[in-house]
N, C-alpha and C. Protein backbone atom coordinates (compact mmCIF):
# COMPACT_ATOMS: atom_id res chain seq x y z
N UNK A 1 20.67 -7.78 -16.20
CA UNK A 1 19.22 -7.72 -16.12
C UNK A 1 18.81 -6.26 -16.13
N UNK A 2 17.59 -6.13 -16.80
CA UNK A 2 17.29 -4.60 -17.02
C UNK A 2 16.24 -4.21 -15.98
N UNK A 3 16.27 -3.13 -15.79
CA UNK A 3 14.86 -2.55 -14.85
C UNK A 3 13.56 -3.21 -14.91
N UNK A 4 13.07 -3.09 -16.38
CA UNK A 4 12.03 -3.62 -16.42
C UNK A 4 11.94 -5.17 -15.91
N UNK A 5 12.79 -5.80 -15.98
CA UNK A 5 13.11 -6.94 -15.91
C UNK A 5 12.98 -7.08 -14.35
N UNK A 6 13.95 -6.49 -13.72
CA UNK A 6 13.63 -6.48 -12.39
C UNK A 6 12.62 -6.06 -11.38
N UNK A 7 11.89 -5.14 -11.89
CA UNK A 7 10.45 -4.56 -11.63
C UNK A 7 9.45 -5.94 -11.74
N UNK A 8 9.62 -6.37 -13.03
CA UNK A 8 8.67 -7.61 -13.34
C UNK A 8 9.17 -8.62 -12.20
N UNK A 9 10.43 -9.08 -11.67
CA UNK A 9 10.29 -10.21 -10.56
C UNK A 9 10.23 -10.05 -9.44
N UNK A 10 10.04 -8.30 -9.34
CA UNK A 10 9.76 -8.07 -7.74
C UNK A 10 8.25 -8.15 -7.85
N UNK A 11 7.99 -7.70 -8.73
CA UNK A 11 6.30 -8.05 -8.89
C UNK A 11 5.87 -9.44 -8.73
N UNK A 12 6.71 -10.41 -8.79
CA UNK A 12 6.22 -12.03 -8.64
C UNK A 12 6.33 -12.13 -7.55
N UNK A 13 7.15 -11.58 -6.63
CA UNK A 13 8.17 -12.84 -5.60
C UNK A 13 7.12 -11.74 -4.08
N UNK A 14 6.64 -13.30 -3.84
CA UNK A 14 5.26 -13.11 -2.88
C UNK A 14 6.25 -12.38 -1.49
N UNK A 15 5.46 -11.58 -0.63
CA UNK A 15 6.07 -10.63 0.36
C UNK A 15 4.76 -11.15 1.80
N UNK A 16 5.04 -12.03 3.04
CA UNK A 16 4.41 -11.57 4.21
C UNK A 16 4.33 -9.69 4.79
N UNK A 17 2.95 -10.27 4.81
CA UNK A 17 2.49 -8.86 5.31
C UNK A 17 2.73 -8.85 6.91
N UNK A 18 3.15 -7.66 6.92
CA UNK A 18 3.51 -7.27 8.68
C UNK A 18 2.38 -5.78 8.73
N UNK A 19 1.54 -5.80 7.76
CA UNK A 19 0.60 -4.47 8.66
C UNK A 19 -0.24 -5.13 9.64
N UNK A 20 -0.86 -4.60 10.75
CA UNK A 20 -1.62 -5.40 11.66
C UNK A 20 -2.83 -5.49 11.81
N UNK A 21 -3.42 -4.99 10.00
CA UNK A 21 -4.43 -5.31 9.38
C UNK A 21 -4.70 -6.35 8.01
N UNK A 22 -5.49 -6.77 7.35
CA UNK A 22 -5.59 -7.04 6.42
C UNK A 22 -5.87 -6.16 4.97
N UNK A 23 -4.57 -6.23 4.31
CA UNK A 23 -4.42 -5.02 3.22
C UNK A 23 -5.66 -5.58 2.38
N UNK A 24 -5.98 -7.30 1.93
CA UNK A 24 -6.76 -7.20 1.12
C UNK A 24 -8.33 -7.13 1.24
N UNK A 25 -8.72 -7.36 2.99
CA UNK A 25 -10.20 -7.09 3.42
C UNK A 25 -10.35 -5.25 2.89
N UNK A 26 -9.13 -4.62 3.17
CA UNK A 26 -9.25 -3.05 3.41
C UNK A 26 -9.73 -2.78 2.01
N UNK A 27 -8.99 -3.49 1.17
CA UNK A 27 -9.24 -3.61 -0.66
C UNK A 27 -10.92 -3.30 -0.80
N UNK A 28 -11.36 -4.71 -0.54
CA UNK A 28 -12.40 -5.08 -0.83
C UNK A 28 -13.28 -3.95 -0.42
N UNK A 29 -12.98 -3.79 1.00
CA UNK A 29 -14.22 -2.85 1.36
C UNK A 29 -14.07 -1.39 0.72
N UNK A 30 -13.25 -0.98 0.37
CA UNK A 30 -13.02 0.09 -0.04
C UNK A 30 -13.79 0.13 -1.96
N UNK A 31 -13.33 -0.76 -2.63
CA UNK A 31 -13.82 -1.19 -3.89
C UNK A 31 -15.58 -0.95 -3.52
N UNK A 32 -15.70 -2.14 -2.59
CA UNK A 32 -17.31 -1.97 -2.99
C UNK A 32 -18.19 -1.00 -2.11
N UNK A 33 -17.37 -0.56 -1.00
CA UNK A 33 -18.22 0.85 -0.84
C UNK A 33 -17.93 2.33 -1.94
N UNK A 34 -16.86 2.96 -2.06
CA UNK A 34 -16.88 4.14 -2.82
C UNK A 34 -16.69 3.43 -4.15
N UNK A 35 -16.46 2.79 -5.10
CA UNK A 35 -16.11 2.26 -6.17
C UNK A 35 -16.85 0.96 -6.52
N UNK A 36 -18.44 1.32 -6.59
CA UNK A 36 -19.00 -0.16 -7.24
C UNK A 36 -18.86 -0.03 -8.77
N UNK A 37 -18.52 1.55 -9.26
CA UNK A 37 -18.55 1.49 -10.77
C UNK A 37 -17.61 0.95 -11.24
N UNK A 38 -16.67 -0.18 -11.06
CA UNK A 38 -15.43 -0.05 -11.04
C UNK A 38 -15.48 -1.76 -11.16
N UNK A 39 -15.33 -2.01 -12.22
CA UNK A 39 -16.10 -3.23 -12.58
C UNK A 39 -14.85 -4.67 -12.61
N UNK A 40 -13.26 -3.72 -12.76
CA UNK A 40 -12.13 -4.65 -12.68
C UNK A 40 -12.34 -5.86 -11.17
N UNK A 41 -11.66 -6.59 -11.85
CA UNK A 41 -10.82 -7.51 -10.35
C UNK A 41 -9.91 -7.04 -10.21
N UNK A 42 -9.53 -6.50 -8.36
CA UNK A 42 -8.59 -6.36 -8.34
C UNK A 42 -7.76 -6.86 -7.23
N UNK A 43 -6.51 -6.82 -7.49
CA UNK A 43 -5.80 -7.40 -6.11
C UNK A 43 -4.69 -6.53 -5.51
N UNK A 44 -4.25 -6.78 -4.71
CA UNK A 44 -3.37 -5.71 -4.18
C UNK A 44 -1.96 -6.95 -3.50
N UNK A 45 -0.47 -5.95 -3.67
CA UNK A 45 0.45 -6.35 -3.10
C UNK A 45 1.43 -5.77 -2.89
N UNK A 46 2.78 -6.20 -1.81
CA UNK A 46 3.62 -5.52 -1.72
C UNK A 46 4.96 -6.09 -2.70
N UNK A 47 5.54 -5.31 -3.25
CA UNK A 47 7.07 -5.35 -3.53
C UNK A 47 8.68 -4.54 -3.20
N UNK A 48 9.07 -4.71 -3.47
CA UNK A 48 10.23 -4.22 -3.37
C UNK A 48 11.30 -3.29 -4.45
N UNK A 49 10.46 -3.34 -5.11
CA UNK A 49 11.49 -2.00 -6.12
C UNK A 49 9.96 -1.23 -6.60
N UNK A 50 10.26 -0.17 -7.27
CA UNK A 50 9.41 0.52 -7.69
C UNK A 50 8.99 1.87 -6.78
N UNK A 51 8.02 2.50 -7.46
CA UNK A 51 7.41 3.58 -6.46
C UNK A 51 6.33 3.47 -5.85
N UNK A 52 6.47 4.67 -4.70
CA UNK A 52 5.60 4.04 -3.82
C UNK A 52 4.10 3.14 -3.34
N UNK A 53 3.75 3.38 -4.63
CA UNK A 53 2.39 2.77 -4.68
C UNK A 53 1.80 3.07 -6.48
N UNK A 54 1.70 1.85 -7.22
CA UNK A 54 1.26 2.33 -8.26
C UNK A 54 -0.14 1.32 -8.57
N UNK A 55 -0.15 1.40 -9.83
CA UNK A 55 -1.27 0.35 -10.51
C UNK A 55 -1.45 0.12 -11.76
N UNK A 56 -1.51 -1.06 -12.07
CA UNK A 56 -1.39 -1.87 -13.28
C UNK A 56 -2.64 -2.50 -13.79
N UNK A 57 -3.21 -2.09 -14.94
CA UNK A 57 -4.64 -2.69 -15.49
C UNK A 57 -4.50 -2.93 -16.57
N UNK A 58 -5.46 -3.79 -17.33
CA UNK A 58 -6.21 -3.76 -18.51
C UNK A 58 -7.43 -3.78 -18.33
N UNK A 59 -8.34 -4.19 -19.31
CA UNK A 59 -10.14 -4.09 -19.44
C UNK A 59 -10.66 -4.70 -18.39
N UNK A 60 -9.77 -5.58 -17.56
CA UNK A 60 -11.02 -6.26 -16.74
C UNK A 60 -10.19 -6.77 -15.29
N UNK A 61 -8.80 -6.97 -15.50
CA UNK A 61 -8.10 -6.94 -14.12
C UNK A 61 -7.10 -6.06 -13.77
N UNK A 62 -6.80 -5.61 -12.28
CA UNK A 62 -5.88 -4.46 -11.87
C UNK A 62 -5.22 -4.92 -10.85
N UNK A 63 -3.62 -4.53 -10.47
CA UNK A 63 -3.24 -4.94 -9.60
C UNK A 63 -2.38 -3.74 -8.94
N UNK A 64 -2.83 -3.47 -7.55
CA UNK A 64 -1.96 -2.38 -7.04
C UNK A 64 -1.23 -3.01 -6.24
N UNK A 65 0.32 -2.40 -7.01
CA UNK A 65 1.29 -2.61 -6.17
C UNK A 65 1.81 -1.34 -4.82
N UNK A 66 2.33 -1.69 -3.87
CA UNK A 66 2.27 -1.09 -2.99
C UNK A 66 3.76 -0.99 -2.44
N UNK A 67 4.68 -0.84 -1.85
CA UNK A 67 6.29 -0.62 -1.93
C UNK A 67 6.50 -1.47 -0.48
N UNK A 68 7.45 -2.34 -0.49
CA UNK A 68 8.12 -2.88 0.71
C UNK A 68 8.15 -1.94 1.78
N UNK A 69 8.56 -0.98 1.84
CA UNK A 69 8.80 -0.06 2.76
C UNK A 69 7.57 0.42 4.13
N UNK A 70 6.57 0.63 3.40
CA UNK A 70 5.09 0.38 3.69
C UNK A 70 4.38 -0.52 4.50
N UNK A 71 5.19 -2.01 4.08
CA UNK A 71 4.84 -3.37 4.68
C UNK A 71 5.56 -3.20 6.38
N UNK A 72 4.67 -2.49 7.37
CA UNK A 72 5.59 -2.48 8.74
C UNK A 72 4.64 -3.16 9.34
N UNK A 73 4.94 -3.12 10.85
CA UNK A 73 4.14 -3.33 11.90
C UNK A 73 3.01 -2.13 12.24
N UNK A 74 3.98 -1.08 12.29
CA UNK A 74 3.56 0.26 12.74
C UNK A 74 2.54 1.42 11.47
N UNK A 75 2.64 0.65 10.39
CA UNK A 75 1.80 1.40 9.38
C UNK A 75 0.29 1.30 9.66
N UNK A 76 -0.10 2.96 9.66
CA UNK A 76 -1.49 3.54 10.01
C UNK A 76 -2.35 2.45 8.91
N UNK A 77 -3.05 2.31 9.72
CA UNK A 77 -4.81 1.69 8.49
C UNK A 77 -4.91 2.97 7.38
N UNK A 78 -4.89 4.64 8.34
CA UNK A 78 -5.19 5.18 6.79
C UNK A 78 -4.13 5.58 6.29
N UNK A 79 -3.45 4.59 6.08
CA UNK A 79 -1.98 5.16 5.49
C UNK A 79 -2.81 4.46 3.59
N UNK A 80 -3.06 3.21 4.27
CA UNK A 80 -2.96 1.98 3.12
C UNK A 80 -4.59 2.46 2.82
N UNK A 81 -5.72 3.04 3.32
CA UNK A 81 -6.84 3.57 2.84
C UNK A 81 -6.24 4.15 1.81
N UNK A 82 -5.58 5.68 2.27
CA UNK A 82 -5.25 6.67 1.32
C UNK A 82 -4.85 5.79 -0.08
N UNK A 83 -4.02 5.10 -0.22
CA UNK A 83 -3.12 4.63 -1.26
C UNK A 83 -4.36 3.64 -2.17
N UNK A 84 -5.27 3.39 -1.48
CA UNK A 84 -5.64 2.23 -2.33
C UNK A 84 -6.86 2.79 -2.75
N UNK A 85 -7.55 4.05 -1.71
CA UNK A 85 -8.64 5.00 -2.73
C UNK A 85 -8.05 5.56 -3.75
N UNK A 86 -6.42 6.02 -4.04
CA UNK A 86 -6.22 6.97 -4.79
C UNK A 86 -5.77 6.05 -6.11
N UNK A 87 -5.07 4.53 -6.07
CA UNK A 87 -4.97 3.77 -7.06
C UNK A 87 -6.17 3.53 -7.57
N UNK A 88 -7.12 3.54 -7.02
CA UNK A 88 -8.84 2.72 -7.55
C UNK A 88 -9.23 4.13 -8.02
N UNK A 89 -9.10 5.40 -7.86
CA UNK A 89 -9.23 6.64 -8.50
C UNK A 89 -9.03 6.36 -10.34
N UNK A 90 -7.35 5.92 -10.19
CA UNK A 90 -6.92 5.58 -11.65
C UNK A 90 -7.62 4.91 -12.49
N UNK A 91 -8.95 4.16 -12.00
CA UNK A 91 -9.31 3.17 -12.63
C UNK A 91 -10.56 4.05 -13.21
N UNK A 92 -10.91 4.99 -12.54
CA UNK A 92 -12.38 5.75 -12.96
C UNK A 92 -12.02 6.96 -13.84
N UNK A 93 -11.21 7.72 -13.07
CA UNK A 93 -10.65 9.00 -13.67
C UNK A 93 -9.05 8.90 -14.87
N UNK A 94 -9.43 8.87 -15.98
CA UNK A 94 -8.29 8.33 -16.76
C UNK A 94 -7.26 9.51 -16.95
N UNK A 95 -6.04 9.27 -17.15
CA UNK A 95 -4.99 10.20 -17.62
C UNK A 95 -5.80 11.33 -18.72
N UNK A 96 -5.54 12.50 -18.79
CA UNK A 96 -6.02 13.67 -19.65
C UNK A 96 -5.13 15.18 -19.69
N UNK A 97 -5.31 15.40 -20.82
CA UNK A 97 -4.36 16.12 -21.08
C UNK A 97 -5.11 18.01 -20.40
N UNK A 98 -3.95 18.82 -19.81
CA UNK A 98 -4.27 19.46 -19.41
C UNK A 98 -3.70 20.90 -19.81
N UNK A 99 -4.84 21.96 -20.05
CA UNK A 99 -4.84 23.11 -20.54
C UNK A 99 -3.16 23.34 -20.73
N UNK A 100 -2.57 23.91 -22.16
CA UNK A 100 -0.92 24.16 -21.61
C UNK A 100 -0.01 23.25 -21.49
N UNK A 101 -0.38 22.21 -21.54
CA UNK A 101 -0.03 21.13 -21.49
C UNK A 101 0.61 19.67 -22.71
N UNK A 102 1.41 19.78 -23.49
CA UNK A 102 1.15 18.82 -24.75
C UNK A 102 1.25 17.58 -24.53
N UNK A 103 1.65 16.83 -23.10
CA UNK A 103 1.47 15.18 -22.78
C UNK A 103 0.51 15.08 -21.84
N UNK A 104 -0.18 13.87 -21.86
CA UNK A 104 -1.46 13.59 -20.80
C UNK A 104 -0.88 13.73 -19.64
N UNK A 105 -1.73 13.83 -18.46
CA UNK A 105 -1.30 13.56 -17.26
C UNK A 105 -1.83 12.86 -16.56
N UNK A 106 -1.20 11.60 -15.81
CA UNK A 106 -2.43 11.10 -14.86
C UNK A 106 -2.70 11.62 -13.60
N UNK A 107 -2.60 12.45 -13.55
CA UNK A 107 -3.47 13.34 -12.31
C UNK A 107 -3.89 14.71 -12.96
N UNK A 108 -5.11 14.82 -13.67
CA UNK A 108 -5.64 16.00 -13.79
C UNK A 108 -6.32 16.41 -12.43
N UNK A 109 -6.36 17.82 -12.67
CA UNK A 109 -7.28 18.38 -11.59
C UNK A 109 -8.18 17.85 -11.23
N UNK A 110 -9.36 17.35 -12.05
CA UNK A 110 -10.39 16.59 -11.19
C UNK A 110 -10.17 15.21 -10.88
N UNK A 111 -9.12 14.45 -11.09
CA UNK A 111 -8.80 13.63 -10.20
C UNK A 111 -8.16 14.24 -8.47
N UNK A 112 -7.70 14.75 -8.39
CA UNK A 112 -7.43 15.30 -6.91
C UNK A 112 -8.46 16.09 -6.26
N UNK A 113 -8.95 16.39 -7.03
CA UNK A 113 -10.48 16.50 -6.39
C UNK A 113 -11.69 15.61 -5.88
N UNK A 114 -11.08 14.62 -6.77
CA UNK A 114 -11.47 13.42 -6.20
C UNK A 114 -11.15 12.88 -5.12
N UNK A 115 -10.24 12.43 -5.19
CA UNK A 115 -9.24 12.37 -4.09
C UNK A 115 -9.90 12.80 -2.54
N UNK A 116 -9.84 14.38 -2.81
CA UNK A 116 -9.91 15.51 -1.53
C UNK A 116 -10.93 14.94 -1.14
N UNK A 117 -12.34 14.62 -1.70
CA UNK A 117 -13.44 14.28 -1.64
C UNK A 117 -14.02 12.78 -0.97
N UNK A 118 -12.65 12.03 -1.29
CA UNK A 118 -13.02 11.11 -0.72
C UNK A 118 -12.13 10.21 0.61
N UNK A 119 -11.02 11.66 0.34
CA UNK A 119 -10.27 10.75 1.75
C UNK A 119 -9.42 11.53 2.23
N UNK A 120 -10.38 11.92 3.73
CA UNK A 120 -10.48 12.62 4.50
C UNK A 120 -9.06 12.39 5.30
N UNK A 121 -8.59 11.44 5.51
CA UNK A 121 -7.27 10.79 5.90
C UNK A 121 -5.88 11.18 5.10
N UNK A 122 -6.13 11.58 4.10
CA UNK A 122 -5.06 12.64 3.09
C UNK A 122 -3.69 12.82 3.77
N UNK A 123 -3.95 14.15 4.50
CA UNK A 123 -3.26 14.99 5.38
C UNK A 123 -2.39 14.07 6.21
N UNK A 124 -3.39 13.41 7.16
CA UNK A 124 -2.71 12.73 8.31
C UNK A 124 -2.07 11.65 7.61
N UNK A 125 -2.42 10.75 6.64
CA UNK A 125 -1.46 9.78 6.02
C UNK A 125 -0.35 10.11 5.36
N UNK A 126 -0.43 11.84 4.48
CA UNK A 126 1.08 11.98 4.23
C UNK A 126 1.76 12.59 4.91
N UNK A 127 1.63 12.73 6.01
CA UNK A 127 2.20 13.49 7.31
C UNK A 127 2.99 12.50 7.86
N UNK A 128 2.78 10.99 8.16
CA UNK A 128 3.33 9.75 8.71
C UNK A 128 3.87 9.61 7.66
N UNK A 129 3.78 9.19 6.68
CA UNK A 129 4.43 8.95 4.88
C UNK A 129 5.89 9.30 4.99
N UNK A 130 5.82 10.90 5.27
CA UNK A 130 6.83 11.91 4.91
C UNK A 130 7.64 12.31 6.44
N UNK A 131 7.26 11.86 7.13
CA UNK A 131 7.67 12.02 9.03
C UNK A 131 8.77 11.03 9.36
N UNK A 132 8.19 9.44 8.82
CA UNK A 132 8.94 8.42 8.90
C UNK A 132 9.89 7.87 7.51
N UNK A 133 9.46 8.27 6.60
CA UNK A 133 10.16 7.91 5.30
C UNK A 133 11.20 9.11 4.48
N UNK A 134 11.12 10.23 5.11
CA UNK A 134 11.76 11.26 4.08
C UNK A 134 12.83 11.20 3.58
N UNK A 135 13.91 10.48 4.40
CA UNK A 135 15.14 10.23 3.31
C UNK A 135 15.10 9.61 2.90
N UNK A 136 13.94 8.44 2.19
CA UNK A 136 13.83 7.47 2.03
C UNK A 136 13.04 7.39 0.20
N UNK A 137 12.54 8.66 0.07
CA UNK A 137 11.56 9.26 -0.76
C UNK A 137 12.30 10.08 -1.22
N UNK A 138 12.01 9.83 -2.94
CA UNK A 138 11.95 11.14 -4.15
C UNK A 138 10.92 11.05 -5.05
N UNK A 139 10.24 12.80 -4.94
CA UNK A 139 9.72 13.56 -5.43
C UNK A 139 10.17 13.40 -6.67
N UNK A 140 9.01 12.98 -7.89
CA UNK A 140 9.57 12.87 -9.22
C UNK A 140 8.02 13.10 -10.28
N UNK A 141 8.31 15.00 -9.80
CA UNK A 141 6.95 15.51 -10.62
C UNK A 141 6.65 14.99 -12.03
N UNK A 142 7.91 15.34 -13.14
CA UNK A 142 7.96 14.83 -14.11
C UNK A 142 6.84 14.10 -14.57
N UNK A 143 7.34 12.43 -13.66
CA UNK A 143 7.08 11.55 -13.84
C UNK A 143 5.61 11.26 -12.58
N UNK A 144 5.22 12.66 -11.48
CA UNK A 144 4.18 12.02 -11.40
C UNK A 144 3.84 11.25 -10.02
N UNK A 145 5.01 10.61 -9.84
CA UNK A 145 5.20 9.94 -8.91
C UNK A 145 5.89 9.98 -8.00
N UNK A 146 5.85 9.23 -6.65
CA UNK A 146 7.32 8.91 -5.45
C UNK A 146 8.16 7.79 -5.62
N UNK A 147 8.92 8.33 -5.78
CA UNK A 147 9.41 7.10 -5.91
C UNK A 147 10.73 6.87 -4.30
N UNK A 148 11.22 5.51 -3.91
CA UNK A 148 11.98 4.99 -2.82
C UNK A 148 13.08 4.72 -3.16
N UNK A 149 13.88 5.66 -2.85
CA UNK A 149 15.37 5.15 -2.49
C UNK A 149 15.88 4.12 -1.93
N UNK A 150 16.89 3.19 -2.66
CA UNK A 150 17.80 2.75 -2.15
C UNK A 150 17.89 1.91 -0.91
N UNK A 151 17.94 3.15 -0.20
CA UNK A 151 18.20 3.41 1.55
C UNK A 151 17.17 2.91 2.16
N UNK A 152 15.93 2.59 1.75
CA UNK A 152 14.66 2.57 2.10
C UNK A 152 15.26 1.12 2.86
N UNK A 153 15.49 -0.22 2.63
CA UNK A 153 15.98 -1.52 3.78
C UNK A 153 16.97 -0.79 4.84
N UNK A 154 17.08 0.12 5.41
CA UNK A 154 17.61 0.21 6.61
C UNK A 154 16.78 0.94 7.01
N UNK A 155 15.23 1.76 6.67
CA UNK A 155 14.33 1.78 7.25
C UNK A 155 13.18 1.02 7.39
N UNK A 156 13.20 -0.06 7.00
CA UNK A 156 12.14 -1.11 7.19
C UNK A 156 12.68 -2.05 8.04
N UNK A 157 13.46 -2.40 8.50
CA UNK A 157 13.71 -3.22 9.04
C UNK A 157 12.64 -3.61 10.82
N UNK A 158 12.13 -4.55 10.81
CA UNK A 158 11.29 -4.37 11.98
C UNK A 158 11.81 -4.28 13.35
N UNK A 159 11.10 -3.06 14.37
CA UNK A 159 11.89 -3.15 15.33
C UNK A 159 11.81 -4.35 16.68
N UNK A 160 12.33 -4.70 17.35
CA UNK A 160 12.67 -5.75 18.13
C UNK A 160 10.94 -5.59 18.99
N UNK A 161 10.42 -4.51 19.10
CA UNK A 161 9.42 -4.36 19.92
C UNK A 161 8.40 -4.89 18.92
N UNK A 162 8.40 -4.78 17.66
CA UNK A 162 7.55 -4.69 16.73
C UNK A 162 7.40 -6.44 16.68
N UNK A 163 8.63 -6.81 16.51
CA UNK A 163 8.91 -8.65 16.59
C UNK A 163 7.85 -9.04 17.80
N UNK A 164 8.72 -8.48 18.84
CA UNK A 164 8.34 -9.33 20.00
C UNK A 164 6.36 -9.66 20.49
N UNK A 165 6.06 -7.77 19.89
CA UNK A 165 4.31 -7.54 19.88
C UNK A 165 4.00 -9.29 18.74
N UNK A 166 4.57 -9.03 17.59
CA UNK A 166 3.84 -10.30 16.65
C UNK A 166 3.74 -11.70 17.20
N UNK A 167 5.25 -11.80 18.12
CA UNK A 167 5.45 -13.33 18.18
C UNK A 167 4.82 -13.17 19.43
N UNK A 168 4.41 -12.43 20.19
CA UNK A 168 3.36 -12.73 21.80
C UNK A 168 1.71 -12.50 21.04
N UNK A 169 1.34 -12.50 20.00
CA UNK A 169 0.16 -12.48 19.44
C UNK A 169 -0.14 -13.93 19.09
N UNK A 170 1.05 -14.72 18.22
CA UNK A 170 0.84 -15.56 18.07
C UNK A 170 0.99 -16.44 18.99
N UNK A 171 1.99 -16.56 20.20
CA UNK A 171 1.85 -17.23 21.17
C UNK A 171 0.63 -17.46 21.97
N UNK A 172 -0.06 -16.41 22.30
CA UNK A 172 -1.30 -15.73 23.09
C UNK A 172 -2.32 -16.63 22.40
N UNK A 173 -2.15 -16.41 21.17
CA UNK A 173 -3.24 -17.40 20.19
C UNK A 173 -3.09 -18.76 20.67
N UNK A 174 -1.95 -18.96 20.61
CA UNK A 174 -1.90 -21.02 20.52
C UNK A 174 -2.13 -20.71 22.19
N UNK A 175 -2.17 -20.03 23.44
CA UNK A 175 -2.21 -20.54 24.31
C UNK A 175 -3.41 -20.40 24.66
N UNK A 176 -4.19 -19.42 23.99
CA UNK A 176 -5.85 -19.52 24.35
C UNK A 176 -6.21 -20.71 24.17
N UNK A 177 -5.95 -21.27 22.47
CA UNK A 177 -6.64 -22.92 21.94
C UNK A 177 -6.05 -23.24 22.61
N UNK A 178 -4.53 -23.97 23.78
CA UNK A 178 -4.36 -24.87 24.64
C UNK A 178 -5.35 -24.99 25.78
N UNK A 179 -5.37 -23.70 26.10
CA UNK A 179 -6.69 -23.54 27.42
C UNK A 179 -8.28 -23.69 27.62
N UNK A 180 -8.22 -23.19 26.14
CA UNK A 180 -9.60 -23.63 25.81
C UNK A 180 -9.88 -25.04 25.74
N UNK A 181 -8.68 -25.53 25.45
CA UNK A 181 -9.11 -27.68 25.32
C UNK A 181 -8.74 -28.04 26.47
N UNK A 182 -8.42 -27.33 27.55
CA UNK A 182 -7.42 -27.80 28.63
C UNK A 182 -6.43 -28.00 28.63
N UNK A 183 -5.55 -27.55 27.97
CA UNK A 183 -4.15 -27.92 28.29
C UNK A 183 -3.57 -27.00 28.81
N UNK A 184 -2.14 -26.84 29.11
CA UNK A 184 -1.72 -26.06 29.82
C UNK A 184 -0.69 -24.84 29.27
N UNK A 185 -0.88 -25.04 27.19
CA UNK A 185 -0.71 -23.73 27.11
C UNK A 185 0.63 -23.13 27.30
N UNK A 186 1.23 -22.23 26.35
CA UNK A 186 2.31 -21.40 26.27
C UNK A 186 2.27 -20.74 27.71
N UNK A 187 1.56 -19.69 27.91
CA UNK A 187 0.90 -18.95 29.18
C UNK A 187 0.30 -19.37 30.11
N UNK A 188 0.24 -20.80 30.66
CA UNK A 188 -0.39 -21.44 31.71
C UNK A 188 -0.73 -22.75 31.59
C-alpha cells in the first residue's frame, strides 16, 4: 500500500475526540465570526498519519484535518483556535508566488500577517505545541509544513489521570439524572 493510499484511509477511519471541548462548535464559531467571506462547508477531523494540521478543498467543500497526536485530554482550546484560524486562512489567502522565488508558496507574507492579526493565541499555542510534542515533530520548510513522527503513539497515549477525570464526568452525569429522578445514583 502506498502513502497516498494510506493517508486516504486514515482520512476515513472516524477518531473519538478526547479534547474537553467541542472541535466542531470551535469550527463553526470561528468560520462565522472572522470568516463569513468564506463561503465553503466545512468540517473538521482528527487522523492519524499526516502533518500536523492541514486542509483539503475544492469550490465549495473543505475539510481540515488535524493529527492524532493533538486529540488529548489536556489540549489547550487555543491550541485547536490557532490551527483552525490558520487552515480557514488557506481558504481566503491563496498560495502565491514570492519575490525570488520560482514555485508558489502557501504561506506568503501576507498570509502570516494574517495570521498575526488574527490570533492573538499564536505564541502561547506554539509554545505548548513544541513544549509537549518536540520529539515528536519535524520541521519541513521545503515543504511548508510539520510534520509527526513516528514516535508520536507513545506520546499520546492518555494519562491514567486524564482516564479517570473522563470516566468520573461521565459517571457524575448518569448520577445527577439518577438523583434528579430519585434514584440512588452512581454517587448516592
Amino acid at each position: 500500500m502506498g502513502a497516498a493510499e494510506k493517508l486516504g484511509r486514515a482520512r476515513c477511519q472516524p477518531n473519538l475526540e478526547f479534547v474537553p471541548f467541542s472541535i466542531h462548535s470551535l469550527l463553526d464559531e470561528i468560520h462565522r465570526r472572522l470568516f463569513p467571506d468564506v463561503t465553503h462547508c466545512v468540517r473538521i477531523c482528527f487522523v492519524s498519519r499526516g502533518p500536523l494540521a492541514c486542509i483539503a478543498y475544492n469550490t465549495s467543500h473543505a475539510t481540515i484535518y488535524v493529527h492524532q497526536l493533538l486529540n488529548r485530554h489536556d489540549t489547550p482550546k487555543s491550541v485547536m483556535t490557532l490551527l483552525i484560524k490558520h487552515e480557514l486562512l488557506h481558504l481566503r489567502i491563496k498560495p502565491g508566488k514570492v519575490e525570488g522565488n520560482r514555485r508558489a508558496v502557501n504561506h506568503p507574507p501576507e498570509f502570516w500577517e494574517a495570521e498575526k492579526a488574527i490570533a492573538p493565541e499564536r505564541d502561547s499555542a506554539w509554545e505548548w505545541i513544541w513544549g509537549n510534542f518536540f520529539n515528536h515533530l519535524k520541521k519541513r520548510p521545503r515543504l511548508e509544513r510539520i510534520d509527526v513522527l513516528p514516535s508520536w503513539r507513545r506520546a499520546w497515549t492518555m494519562s491514567a489521570r486524564g482516564v479517570e477525570e473522563l470516566t468520573r464526568g461521565l459517571e457524575g452525569a448518569e448520577g445527577m439524572r439518577c438523583r434528579t429522578y430519585g434514584g440512588t445514583g452512581l454517587h448516592g
